[in-house]
Protein backbone atom coordinates (compact mmCIF):
# COMPACT_ATOMS: atom_id res chain seq x y z
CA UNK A 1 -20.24 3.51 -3.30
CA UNK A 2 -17.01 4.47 -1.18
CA UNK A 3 -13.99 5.51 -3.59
CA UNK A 4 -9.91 5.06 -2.91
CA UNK A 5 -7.37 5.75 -5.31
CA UNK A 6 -4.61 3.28 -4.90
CA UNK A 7 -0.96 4.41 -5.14
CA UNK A 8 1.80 1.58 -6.06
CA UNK A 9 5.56 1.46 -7.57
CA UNK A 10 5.92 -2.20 -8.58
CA UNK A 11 4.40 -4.96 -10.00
CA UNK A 12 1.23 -4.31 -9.10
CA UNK A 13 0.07 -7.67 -7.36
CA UNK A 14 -1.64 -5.57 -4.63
CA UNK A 15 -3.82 -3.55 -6.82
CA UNK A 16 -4.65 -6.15 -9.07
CA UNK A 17 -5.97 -8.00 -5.52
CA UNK A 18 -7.92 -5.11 -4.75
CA UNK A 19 -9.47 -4.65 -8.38
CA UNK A 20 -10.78 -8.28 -8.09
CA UNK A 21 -12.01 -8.63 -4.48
CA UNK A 22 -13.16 -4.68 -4.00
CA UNK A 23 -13.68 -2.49 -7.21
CA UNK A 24 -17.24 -2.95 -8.51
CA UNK A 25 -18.75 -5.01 -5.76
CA UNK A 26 -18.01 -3.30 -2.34
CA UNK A 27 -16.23 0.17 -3.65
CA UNK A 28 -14.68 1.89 -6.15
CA UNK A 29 -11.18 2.60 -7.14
CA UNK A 30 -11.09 5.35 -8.52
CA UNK A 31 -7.35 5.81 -10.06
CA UNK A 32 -4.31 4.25 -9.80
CA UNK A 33 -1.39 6.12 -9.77
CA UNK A 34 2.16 5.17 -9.59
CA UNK A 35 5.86 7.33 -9.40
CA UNK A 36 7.29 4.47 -11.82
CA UNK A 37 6.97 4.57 -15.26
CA UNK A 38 7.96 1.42 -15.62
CA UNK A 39 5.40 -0.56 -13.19
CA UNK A 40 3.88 -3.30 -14.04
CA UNK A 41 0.50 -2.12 -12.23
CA UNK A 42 0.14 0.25 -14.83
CA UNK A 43 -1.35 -2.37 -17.15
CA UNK A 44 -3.20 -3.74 -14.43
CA UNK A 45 -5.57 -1.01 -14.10
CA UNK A 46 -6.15 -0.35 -17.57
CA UNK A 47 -7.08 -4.20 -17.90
CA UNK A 48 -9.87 -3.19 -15.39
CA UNK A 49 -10.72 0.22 -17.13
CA UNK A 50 -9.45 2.30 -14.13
CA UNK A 51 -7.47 5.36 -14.25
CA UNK A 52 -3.80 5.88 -14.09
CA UNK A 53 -1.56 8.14 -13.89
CA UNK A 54 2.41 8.14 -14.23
CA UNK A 55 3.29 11.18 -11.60
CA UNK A 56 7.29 10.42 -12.33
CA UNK A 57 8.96 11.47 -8.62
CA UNK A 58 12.36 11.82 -11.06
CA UNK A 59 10.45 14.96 -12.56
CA UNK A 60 10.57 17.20 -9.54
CA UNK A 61 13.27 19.15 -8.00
CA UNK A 62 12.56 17.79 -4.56
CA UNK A 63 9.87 15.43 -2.16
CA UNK A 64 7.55 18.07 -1.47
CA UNK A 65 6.37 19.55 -4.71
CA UNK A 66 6.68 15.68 -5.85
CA UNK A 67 3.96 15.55 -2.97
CA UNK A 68 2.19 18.62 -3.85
CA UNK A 69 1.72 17.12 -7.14
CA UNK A 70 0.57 13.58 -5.73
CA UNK A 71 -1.82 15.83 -3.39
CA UNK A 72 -3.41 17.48 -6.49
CA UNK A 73 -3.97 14.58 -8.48
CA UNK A 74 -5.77 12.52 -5.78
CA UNK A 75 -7.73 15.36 -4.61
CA UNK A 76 -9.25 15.40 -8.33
CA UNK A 77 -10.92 12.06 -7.63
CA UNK A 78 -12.28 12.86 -4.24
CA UNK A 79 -11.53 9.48 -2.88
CA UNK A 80 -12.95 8.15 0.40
CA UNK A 81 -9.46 6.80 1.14
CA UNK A 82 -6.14 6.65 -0.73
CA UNK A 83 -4.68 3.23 -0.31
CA UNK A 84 -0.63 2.99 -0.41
CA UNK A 85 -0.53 -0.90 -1.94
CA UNK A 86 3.33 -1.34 -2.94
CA UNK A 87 4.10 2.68 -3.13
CA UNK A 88 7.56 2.73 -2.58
CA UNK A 89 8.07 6.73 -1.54
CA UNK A 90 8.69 8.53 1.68
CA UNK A 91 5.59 10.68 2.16
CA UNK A 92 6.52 15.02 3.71
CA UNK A 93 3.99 16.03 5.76
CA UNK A 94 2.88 18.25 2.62
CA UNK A 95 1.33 14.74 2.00
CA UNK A 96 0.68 13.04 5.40
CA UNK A 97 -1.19 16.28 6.40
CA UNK A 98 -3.49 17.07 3.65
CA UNK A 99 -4.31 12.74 2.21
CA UNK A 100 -6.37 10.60 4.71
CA UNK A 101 -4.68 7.28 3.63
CA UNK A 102 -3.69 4.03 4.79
CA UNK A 103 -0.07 1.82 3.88
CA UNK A 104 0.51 -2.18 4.09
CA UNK A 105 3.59 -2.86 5.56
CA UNK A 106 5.48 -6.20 5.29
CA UNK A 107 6.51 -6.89 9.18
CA UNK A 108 4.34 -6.49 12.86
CA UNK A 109 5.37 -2.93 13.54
CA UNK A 110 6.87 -1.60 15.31
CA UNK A 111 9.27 -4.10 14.55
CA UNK A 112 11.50 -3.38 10.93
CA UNK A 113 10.34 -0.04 9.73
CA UNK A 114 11.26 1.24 6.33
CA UNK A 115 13.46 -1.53 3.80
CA UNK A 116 13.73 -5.12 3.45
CA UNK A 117 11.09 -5.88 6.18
CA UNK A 118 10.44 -9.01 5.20
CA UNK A 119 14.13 -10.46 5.06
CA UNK A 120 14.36 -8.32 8.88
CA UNK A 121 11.36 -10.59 10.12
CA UNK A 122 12.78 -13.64 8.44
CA UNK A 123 15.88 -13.21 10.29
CA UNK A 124 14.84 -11.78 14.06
CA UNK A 125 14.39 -13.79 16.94
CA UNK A 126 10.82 -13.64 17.22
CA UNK A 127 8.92 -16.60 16.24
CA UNK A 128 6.33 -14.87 14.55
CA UNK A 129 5.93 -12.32 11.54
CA UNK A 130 3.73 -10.76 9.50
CA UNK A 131 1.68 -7.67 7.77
CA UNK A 132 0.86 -4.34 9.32
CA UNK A 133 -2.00 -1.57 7.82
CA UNK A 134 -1.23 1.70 9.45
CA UNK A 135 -2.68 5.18 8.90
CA UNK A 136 0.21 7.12 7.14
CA UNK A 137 1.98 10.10 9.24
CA UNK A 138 4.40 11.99 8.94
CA UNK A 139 6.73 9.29 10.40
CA UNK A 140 8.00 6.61 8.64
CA UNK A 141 5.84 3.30 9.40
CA UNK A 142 4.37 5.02 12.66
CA UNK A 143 0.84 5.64 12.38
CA UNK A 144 -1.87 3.75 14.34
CA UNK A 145 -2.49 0.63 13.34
CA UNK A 146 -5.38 -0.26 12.02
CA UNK A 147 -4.68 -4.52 11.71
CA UNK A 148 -2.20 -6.69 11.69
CA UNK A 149 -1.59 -10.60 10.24
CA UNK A 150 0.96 -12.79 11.80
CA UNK A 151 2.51 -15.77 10.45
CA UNK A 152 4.20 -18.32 11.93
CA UNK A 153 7.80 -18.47 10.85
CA UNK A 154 8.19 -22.38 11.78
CA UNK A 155 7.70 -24.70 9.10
CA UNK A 156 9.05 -22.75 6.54
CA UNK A 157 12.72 -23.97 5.17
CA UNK A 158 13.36 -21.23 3.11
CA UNK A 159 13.49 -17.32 3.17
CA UNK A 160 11.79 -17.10 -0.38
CA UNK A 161 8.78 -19.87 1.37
CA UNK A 162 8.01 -17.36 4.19
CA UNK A 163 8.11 -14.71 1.58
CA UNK A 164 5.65 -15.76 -0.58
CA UNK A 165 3.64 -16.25 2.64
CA UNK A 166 4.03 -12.52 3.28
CA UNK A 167 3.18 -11.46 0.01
CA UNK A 168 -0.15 -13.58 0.12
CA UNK A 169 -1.60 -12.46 3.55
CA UNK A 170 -0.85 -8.85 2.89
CA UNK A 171 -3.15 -8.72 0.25
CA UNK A 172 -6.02 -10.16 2.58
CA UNK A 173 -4.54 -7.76 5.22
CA UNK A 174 -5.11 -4.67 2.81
CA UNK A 175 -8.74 -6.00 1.53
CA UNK A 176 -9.46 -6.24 5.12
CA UNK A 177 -8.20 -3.33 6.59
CA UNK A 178 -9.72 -0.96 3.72
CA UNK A 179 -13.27 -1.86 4.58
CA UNK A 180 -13.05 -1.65 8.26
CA UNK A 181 -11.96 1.69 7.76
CA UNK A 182 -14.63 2.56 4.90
CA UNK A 183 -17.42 0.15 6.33
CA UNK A 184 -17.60 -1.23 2.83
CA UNK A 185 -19.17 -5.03 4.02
């Protein structure tokens, strides 16, 4: 069975997605580990009896040996894949060039890179938004894409309607994307 370890920063509504719909049945994840101590993901994945690890970005002098760490701590799993699900750090290429992994992002890229994507979309001129998986590089929200959602943003009255939309397809998005990259069906 393929393996991923997922890296988050939040809540962990992403993870907790992939633990029910993935882990067990069509993969494995391996770890979880997060750069906030504080996340709520952290008692996500010891609900499901996966691994995780607290790798504190505030406990490094800068982002690359913050990365080098990250590196080393994946790399001790072996993971297929190493999903970024809610990870809320910009990657050096110490990372993007040694971690074959993947990122959900909150708008149809190219389109609002980076921050507040979703309240970007919500206010554009396009009549459509959405979710975007990517291959992480070394550029901020640039690498290929590997699918993206759209929504429509008519019908929805309210910024906080069409971002609870968001934050429901891009879990499908992520599920999605991960096993047409790992073949996992």
């Amino acid at each position: 069975m393929k393996r991923i370890v997922v890296l988050f920063s939040g809540v962990g509504s992403n993870l907790e997605y992939l633990l029910r719909r993935l882990h067990g049945k069509k993969l494995t994840v391996a770890a979880a580990i997060t750069n906030n101590p504080e996340a709520g993901g952290i008692e996500i994945a010891r609900a499901h009896d996966v691994p995780v690890e607290v790798l504190d970005h505030r406990d490094f002098p800068d982002r690359e040996a913050f990365d080098r760490a990250l590196v080393e701590r994946i790399e001790s799993y072996a993971p297929d894949l190493t999903v970024l699900a809610g990870f809320m750090r910009i990657l050096t290429p110490v990372f993007t060039e040694a971690v074959r992994a993947i990122n959900l992002h909150p708008s149809l890229l190219p389109r609002h890179r980076g921050l507040e994507a979703i309240r970007k979309s919500w206010e554009d001129t396009h009549p459509e938004g959405g979710v975007s998986v990517h291959w992480v590089s070394s550029e901020l929200d640039e690498g290929e894409i590997i699918l993206q959602y759209e929504l429509e943003k008519e019908g929805f009255e309210s910024f906080e309607e069409y971002h609870d939309a968001i934050r429901r397809i891009e879990k499908e998005a992520l599920a999605e994307a991960i096993c047409e990259v790992l073949t996992c069906d």
